[in-house]
Protein backbone atom coordinates (compact mmCIF):
# COMPACT_ATOMS: atom_id res chain seq x y z
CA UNK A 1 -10.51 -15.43 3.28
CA UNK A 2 -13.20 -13.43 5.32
CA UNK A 3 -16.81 -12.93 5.20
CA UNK A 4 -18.39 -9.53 6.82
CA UNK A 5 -21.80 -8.56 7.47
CA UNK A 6 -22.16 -4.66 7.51
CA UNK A 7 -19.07 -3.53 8.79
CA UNK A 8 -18.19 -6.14 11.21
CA UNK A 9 -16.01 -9.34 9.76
CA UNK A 10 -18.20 -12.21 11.15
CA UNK A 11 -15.77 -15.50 9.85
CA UNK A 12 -12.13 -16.26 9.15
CA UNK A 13 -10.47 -18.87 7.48
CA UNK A 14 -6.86 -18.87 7.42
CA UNK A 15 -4.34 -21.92 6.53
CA UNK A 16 -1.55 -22.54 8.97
CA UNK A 17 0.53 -25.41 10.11
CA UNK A 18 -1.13 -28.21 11.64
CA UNK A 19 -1.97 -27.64 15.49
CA UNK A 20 -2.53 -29.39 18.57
CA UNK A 21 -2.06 -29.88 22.20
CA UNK A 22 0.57 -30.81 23.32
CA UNK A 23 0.61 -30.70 27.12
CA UNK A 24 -3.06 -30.48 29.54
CA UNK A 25 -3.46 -29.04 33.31
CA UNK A 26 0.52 -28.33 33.61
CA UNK A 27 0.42 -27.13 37.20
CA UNK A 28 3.56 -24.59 38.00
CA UNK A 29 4.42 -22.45 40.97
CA UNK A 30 4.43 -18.69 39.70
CA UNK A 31 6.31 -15.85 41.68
CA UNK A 32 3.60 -13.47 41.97
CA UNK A 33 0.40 -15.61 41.32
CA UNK A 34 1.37 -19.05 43.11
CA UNK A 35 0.20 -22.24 41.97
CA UNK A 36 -1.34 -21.94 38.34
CA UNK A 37 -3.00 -24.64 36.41
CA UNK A 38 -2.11 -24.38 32.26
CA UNK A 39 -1.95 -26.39 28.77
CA UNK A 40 0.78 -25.97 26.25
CA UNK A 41 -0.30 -25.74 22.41
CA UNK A 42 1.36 -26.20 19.21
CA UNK A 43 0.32 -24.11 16.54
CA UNK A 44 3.46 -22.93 14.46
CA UNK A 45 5.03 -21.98 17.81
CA UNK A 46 4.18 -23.63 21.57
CA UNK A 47 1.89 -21.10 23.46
CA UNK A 48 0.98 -21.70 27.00
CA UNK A 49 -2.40 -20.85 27.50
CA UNK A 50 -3.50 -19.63 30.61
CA UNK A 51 -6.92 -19.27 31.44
CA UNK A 52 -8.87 -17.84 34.43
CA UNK A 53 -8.63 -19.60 38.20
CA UNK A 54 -8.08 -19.19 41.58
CA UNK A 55 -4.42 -17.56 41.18
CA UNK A 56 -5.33 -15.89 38.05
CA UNK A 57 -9.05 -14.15 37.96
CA UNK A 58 -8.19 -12.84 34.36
CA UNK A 59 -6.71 -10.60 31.69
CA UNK A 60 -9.07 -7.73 32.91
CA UNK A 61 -7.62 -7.60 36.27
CA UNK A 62 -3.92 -7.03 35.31
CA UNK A 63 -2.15 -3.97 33.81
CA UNK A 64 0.15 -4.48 30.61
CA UNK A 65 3.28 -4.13 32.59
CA UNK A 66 2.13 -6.92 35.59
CA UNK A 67 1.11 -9.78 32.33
CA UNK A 68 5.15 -8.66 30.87
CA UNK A 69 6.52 -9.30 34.24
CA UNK A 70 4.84 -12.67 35.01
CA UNK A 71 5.20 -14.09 31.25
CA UNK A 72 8.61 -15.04 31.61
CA UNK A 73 8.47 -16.84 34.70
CA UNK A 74 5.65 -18.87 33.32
CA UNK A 75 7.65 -19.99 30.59
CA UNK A 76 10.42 -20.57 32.18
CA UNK A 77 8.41 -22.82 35.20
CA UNK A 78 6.49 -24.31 32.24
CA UNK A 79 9.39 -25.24 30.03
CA UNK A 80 11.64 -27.13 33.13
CA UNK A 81 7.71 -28.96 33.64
CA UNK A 82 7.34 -30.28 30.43
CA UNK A 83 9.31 -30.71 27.25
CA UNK A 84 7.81 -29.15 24.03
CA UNK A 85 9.60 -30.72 20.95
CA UNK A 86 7.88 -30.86 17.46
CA UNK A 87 6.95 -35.08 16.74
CA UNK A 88 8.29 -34.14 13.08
CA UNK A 89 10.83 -31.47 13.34
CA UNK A 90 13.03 -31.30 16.63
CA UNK A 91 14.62 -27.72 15.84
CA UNK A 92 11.13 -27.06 16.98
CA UNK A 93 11.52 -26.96 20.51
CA UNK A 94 10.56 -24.66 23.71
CA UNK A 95 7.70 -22.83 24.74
CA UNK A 96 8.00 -19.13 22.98
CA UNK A 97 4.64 -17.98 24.21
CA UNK A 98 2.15 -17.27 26.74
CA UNK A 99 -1.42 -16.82 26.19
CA UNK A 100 -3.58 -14.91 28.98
CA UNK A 101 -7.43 -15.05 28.82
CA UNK A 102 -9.62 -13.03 30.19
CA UNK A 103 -13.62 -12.46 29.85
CA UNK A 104 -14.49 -9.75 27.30
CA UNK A 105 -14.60 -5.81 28.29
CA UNK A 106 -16.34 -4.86 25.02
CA UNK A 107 -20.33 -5.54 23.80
CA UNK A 108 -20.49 -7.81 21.22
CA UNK A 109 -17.08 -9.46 21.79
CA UNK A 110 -17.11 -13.22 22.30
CA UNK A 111 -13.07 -13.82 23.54
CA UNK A 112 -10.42 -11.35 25.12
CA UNK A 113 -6.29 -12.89 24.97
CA UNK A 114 -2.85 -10.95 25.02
CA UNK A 115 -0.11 -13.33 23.44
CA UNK A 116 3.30 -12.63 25.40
């Protein structure tokens, strides 16, 4: 279900599995970045999320091919750091994804994230 006003969709509401979080402030050594700071979420797959900081000054500031290079060292670092099992379904298991932030490059948008 949406809602628009004008052209522009202004709310979502979709129905998923239930999410949460499953790991905060996972600190990891990154080939490439150094020492980055991220959380691990459940929501139908683990994601780790990793937002601006020192090592990492946001999505804006890498090309495509740098954010593929450095994804799967993050999940591999993250996933010997912390273990991501499902509390209800263990065949549920191992980070999949990595989510990279970054502050918004267009007017009027309020988030910016490439899933890898």
């Amino acid at each position: 279900h949406y809602q628009t006003k004008g052209d522009k969709v202004t709310s979502v509401k979709i129905f998923n599995v239930p999410a949460y979080l499953a790991h905060q402030d996972v600190t990891v050594e990154i080939e490439g970045l150094g020492e980055i700071t991220v959380d691990v979420a459940y929501g139908g797959n683990y994601y780790v999320i990793v937002d601006p900081q020192e090592n990492y000054a946001g999505l804006e500031h890498y090309s495509p091919d740098e954010i593929l290079m450095l994804s799967p060292k993050v999940r591999t670092a993250v996933s010997k750091a912390v273990e991501c099992i499902h509390p209800n379904d263990p065949t549920v298991c191992g980070v999949s994804h990595v989510l990279w932030t970054g502050k918004p490059t267009q007017e009027g948008a309020t988030a910016r994230n490439a899933v890898f």
